[in-house]
Protein backbone atom coordinates (compact mmCIF):
# COMPACT_ATOMS: atom_id res chain seq x y z
CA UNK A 1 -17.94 6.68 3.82
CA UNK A 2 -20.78 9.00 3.91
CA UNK A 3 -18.04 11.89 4.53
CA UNK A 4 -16.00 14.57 2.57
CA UNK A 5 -12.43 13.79 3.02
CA UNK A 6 -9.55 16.58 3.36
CA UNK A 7 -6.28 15.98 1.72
CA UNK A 8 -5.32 14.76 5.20
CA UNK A 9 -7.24 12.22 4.35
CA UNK A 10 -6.13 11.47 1.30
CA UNK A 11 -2.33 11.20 2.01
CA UNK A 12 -3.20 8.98 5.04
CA UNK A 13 -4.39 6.47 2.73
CA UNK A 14 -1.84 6.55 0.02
CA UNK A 15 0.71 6.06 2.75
CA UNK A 16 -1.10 3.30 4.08
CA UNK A 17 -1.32 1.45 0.40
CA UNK A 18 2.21 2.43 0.05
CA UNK A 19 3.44 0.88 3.03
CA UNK A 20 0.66 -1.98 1.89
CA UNK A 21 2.98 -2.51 -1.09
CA UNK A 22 6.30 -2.10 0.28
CA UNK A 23 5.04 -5.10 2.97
CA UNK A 24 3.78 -7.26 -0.16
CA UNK A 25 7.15 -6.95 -1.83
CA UNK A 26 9.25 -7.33 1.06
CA UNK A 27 7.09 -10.53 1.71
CA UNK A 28 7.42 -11.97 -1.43
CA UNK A 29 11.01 -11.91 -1.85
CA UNK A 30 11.42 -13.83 1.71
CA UNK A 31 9.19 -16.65 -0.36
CA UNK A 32 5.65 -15.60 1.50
CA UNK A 33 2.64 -15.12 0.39
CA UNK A 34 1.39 -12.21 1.72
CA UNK A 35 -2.04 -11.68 3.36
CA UNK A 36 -3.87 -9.12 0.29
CA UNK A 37 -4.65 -6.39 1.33
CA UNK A 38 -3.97 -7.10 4.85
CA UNK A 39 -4.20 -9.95 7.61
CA UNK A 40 -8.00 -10.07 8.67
CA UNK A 41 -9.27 -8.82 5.13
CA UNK A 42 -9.84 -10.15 1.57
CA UNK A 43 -9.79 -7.92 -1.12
CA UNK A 44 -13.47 -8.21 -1.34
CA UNK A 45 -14.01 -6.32 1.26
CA UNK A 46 -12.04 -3.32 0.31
CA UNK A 47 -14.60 -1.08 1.45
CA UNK A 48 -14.53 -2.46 4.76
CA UNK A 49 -10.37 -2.03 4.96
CA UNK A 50 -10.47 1.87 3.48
CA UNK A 51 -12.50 2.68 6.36
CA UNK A 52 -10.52 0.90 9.25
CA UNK A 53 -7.50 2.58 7.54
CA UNK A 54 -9.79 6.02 7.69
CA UNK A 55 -10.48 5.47 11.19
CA UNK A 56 -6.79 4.72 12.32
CA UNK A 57 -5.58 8.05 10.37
CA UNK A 58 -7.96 10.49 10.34
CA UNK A 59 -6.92 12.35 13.69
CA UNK A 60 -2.97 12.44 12.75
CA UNK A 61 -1.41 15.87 11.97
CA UNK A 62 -1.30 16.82 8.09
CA UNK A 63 2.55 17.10 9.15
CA UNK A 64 2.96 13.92 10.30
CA UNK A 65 1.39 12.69 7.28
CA UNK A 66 2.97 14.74 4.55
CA UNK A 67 6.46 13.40 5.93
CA UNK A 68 5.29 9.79 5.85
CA UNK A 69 4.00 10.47 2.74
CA UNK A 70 7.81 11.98 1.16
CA UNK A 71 9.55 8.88 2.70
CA UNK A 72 7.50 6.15 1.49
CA UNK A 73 6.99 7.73 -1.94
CA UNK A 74 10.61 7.90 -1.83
CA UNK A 75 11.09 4.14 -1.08
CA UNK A 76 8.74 3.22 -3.86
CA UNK A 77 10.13 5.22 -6.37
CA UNK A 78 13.44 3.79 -5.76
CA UNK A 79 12.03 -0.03 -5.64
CA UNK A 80 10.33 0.72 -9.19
CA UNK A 81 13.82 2.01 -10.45
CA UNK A 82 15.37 -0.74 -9.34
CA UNK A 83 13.38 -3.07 -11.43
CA UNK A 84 13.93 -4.26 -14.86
CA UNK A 85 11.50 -4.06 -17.37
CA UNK A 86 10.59 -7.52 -17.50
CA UNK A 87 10.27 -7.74 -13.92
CA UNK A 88 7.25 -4.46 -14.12
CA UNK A 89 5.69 -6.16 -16.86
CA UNK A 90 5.77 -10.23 -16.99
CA UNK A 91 2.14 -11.13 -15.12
CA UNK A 92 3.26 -13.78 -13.00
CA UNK A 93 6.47 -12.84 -11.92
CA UNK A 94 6.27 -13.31 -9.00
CA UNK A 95 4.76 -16.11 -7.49
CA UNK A 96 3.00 -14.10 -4.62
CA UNK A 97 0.97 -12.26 -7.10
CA UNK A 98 -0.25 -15.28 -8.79
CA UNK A 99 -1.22 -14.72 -12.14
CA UNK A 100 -1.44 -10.88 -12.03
């Protein structure tokens, strides 16, 4: 990215991967397969996707972001508890993630 990032910054993308996540699993249990890491982008080009997800974040409020940040953490936290053990650790669980 060529620039220093701010915590901002930071938050903005952990919200996006979290909401990434929360779309994967959602997805899967309707019996899709879901587009990894998004629609228009393999995970090859990860570089490319962090800084489209840079670009459409990096002007929101630290505010905004913080509160995004508490509600989707919150969401994932709960989805994790609600999982069994087997269903955190068997590779291959679910057929969406393929082997991994």
């Amino acid at each position: 990215m060529g620039r220093r990032l701010c915590r901002r910054d930071l938050l903005a993308h952990l919200v996006a991967w979290q909401q990434l996540n929360l779309g994967w699993y959602a997805a899967g249990l309707r019996g899709e397969k879901p587009a990894m890491p998004a629609p228009g982008y393999a995970l090859r080009e990860l570089p490319r996707f962090n800084q489209m997800l840079y670009r459409k974040h990096h002007r929101r409020s630290l505010r905004a972001i913080q509160a995004e940040y508490l509600a989707y953490h919150r969401r994932v936290v709960e989805l994790i508890e609600s999982l069994s053990d087997r269903d955190l650790r068997t590779l291959g669980r679910y057929t969406w993630t393929g082997p991994s």
